[in-house]
Protein backbone atom coordinates (compact mmCIF):
# COMPACT_ATOMS: atom_id res chain seq x y z
CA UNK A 1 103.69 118.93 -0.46
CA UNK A 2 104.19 118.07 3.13
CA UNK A 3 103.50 119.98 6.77
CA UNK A 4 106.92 120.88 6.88
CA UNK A 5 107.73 122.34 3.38
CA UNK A 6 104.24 124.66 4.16
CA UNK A 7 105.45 125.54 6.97
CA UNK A 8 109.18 126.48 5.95
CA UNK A 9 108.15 128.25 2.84
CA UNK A 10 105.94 130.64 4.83
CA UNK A 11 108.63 131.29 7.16
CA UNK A 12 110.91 132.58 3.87
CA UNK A 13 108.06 134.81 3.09
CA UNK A 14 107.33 135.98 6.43
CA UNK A 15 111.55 137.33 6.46
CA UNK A 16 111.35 138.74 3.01
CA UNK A 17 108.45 140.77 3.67
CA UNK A 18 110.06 142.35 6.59
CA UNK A 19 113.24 142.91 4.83
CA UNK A 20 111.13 145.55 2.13
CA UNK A 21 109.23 146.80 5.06
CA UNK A 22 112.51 147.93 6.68
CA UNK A 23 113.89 149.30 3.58
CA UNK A 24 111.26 151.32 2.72
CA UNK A 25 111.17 152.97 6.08
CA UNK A 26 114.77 153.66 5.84
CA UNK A 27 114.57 155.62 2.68
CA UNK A 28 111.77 157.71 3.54
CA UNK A 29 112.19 161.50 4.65
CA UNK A 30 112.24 162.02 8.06
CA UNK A 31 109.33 164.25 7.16
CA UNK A 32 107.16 165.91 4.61
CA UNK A 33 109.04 169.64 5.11
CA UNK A 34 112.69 167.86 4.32
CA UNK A 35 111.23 166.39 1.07
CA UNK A 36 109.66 170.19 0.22
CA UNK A 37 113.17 171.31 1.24
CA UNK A 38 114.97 168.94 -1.08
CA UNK A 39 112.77 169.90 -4.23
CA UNK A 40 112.24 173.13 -3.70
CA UNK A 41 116.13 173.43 -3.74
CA UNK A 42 116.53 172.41 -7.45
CA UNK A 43 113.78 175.33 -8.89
CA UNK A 44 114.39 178.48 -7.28
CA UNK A 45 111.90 181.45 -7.19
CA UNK A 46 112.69 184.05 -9.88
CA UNK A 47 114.38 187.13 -8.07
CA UNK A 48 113.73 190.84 -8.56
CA UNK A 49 115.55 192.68 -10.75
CA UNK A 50 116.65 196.69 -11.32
CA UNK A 51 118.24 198.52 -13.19
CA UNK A 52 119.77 202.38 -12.17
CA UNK A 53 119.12 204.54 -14.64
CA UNK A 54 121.27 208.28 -15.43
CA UNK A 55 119.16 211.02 -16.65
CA UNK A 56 119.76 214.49 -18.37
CA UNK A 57 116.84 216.43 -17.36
CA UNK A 58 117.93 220.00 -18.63
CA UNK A 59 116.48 219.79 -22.37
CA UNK A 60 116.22 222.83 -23.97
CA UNK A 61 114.32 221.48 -27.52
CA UNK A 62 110.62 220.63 -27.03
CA UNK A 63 108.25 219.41 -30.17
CA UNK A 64 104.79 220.53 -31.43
CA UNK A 65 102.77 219.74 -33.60
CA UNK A 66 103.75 221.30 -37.81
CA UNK A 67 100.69 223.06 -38.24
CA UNK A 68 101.28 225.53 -35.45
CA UNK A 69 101.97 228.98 -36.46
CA UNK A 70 105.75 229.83 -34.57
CA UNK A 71 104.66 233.34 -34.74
CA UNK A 72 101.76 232.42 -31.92
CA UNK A 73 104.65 230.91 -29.55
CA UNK A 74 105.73 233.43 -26.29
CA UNK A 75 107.45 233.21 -22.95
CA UNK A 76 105.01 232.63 -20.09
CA UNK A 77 106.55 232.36 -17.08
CA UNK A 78 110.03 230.88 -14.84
CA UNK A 79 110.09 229.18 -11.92
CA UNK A 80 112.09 226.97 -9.83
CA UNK A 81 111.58 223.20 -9.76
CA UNK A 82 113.05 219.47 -8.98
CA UNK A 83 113.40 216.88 -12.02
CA UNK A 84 114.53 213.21 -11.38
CA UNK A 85 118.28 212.55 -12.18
CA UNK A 86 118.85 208.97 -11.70
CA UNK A 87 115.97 206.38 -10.95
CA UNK A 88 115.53 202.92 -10.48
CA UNK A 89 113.81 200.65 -12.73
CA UNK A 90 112.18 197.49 -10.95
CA UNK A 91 110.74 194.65 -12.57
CA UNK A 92 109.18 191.49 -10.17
CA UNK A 93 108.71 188.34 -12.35
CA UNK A 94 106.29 186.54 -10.68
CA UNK A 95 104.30 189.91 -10.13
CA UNK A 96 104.89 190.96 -14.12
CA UNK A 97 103.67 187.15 -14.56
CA UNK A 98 100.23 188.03 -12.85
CA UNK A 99 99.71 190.80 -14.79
CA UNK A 100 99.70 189.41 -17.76
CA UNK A 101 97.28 186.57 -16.96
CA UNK A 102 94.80 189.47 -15.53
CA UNK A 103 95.22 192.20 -18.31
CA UNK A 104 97.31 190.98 -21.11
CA UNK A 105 97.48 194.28 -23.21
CA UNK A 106 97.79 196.54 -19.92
CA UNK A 107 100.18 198.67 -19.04
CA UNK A 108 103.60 197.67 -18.68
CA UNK A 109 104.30 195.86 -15.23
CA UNK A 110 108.09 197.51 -14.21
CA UNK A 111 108.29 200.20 -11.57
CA UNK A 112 110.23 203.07 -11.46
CA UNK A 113 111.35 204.81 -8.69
CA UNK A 114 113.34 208.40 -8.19
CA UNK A 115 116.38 207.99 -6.54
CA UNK A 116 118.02 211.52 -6.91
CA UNK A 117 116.34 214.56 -7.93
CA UNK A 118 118.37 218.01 -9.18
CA UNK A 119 117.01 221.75 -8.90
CA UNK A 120 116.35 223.23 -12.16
CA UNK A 121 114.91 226.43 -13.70
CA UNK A 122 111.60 226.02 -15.92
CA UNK A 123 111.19 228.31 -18.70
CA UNK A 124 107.79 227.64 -19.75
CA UNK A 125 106.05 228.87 -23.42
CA UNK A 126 102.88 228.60 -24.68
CA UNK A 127 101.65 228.58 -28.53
CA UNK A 128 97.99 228.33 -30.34
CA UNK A 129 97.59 224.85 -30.62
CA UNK A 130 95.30 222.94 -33.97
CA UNK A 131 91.86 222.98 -33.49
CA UNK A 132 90.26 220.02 -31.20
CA UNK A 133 88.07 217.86 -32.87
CA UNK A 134 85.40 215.55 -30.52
CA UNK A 135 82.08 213.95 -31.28
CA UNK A 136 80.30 217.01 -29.59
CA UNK A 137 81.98 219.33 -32.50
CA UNK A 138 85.03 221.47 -32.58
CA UNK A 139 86.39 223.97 -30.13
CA UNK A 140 88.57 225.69 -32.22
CA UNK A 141 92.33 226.64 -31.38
CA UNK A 142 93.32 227.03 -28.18
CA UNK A 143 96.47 227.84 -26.04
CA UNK A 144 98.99 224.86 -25.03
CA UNK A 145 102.30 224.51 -23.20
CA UNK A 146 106.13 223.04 -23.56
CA UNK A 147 108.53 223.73 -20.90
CA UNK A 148 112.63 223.72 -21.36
CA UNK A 149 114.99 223.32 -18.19
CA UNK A 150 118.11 224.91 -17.76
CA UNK A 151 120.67 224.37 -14.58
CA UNK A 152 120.15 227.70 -12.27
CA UNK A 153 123.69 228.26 -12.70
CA UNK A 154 123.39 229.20 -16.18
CA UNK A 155 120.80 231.74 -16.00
CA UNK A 156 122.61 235.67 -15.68
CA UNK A 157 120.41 236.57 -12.86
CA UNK A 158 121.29 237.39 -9.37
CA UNK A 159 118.87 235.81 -6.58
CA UNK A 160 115.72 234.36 -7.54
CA UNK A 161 113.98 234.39 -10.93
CA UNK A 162 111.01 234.83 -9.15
CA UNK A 163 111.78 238.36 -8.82
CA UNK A 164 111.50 238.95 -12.18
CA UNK A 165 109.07 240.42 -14.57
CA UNK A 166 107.65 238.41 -17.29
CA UNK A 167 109.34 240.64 -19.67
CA UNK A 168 112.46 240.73 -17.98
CA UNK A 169 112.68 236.73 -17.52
CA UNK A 170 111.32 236.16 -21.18
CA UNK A 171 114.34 238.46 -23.04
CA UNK A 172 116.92 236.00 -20.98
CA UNK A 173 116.31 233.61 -24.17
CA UNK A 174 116.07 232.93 -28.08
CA UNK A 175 113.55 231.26 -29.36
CA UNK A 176 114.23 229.26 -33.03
CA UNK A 177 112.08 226.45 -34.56
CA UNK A 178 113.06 224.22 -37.34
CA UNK A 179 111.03 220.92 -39.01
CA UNK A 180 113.07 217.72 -39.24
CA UNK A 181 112.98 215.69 -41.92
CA UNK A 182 112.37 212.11 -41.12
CA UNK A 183 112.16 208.71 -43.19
CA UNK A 184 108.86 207.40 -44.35
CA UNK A 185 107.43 204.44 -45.74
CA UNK A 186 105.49 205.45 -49.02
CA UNK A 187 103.86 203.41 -51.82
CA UNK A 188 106.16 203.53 -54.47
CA UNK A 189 103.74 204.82 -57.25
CA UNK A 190 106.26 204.42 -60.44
CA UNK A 191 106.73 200.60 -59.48
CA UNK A 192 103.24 199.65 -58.36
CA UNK A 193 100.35 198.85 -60.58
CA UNK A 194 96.60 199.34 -59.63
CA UNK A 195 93.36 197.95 -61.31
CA UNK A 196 91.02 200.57 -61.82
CA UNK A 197 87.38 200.88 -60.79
CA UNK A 198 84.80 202.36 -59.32
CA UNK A 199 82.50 202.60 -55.69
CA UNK A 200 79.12 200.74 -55.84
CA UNK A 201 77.14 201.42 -52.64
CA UNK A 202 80.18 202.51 -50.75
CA UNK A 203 82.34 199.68 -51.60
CA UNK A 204 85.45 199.58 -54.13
CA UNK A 205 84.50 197.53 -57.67
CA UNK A 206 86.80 196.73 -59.98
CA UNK A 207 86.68 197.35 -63.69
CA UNK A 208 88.25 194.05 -64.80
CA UNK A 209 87.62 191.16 -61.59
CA UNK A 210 90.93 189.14 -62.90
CA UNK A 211 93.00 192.39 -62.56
CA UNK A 212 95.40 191.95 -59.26
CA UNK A 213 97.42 195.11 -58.35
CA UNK A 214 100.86 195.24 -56.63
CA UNK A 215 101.74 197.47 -54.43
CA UNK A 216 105.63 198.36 -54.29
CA UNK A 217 106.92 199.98 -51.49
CA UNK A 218 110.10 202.65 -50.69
CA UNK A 219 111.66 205.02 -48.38
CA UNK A 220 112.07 208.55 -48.78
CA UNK A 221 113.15 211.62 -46.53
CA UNK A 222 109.77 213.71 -45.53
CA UNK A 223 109.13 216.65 -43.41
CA UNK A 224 108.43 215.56 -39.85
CA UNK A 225 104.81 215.91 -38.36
CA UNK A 226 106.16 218.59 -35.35
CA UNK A 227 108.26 221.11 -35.41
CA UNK A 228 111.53 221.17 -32.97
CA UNK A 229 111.45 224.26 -31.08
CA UNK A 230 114.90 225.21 -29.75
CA UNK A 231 114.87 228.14 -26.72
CA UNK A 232 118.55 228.77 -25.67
CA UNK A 233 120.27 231.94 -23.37
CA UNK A 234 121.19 235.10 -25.24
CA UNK A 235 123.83 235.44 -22.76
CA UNK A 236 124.70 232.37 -20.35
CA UNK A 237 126.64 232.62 -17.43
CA UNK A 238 130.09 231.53 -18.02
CA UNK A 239 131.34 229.00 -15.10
CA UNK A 240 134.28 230.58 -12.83
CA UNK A 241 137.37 229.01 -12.34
């Protein structure tokens, strides 16, 4: 190959090497933010979400436990207090995310706030609770609380029920209790077969090591483990027209 062929053929190379140079310059961002901008755009960050919630806060059924004696339940005392009646319930994503990763089985990660709060009358009762059971021994029975709420509308008392006696506030209601039944799982003993034997040192020995029970299970109505304890006005005010 000749001077001049060299000499051309490096010339070709010289313009094609430009050519990508140029191109690539022409298709790059104008800067490093625009290209954050432009992918950024396609995966948006998760937004909060809430919920409004309504609420009923004038119960008058509370639950204890079936082994307390009704007979031990009486009227304590009335007074005059705020309950929520609609709140908010907030849950952050990313922030729900990060709790998870730092304390999987903690508590749960949504908020709630109060957004309106009602005035309400609290009759509160107290009853002999079961005895307490801790490692340092038992403390025997001792007195516990439920409270009911009514609206202050419905009570027949003129000004405040502060006024009143605890005798005087406590024949206002009725007191009835009643135990629910509920559906249980049970082992269904007709349909289920079990090996016999015996315990060796604390541990459970079959009598025949090739025997295999089955279990069969069913569903059957049972009393409840609490009682439902119902306190309603002997004589509510009726609303005027």
């Amino acid at each position: 190959m000749n001077q001049g062929k060299i000499t051309l053929f490096a010339g070709i190379a010289v313009i094609v090497a430009g050519c990508l140079v140029w191109a690539i310059r022409m298709n790059t961002p104008a800067s490093t933010k625009d290209a954050r901008g432009a992918i950024g755009a396609s995966v948006p960050e998760p937004a909060l979400s809430s919920a409004n919630q309504e609420l009923n806060p004038f119960t008058h059924v509370a639950t204890i436990p079936a082994t307390v004696d009704p007979k031990t339940i009486r009227f304590e005392k009335l007074k005059m207090v705020e309950l929520a009646s609609k709140t908010q319930l907030t849950s952050d994503p990313q922030d729900c995310k990060e709790q998870q990763f730092r304390d999987p089985g903690g508590p749960n990660c949504e908020s709630v706030k109060v957004l309106e709060r009602v005035k309400a009358i609290e009759a509160n009762y107290s009853f002999i609770g079961p005895e307490i059971s801790s490692g340092e021994g038992n403390f025997g029975p001792s007195r516990q609380t439920f409270s009911v709420y009514f609206r202050p509308e419905e009570l027949p008392v003129s000004g405040s029920v502060q006024k009143l006696n605890k005798e005087q506030a406590g024949s206002l209601f009725d007191v009835s209790t009643s135990r629910p039944m509920v559906q249980q799982k049970v082992i269904d003993q007709q349909n289920s077969h079990f090996c016999a034997g015996n315990y060796v040192d604390g541990s459970w020995v079959q009598t025949d090591p090739k025997c295999k029970e089955q279990v069969q299970y069913t569903t059957r109505a049972v009393p409840s483990s609490y009682l439902a304890v119902e306190v309603n006005l002997r004589h509510p005010m009726v609303a005027r027209r």
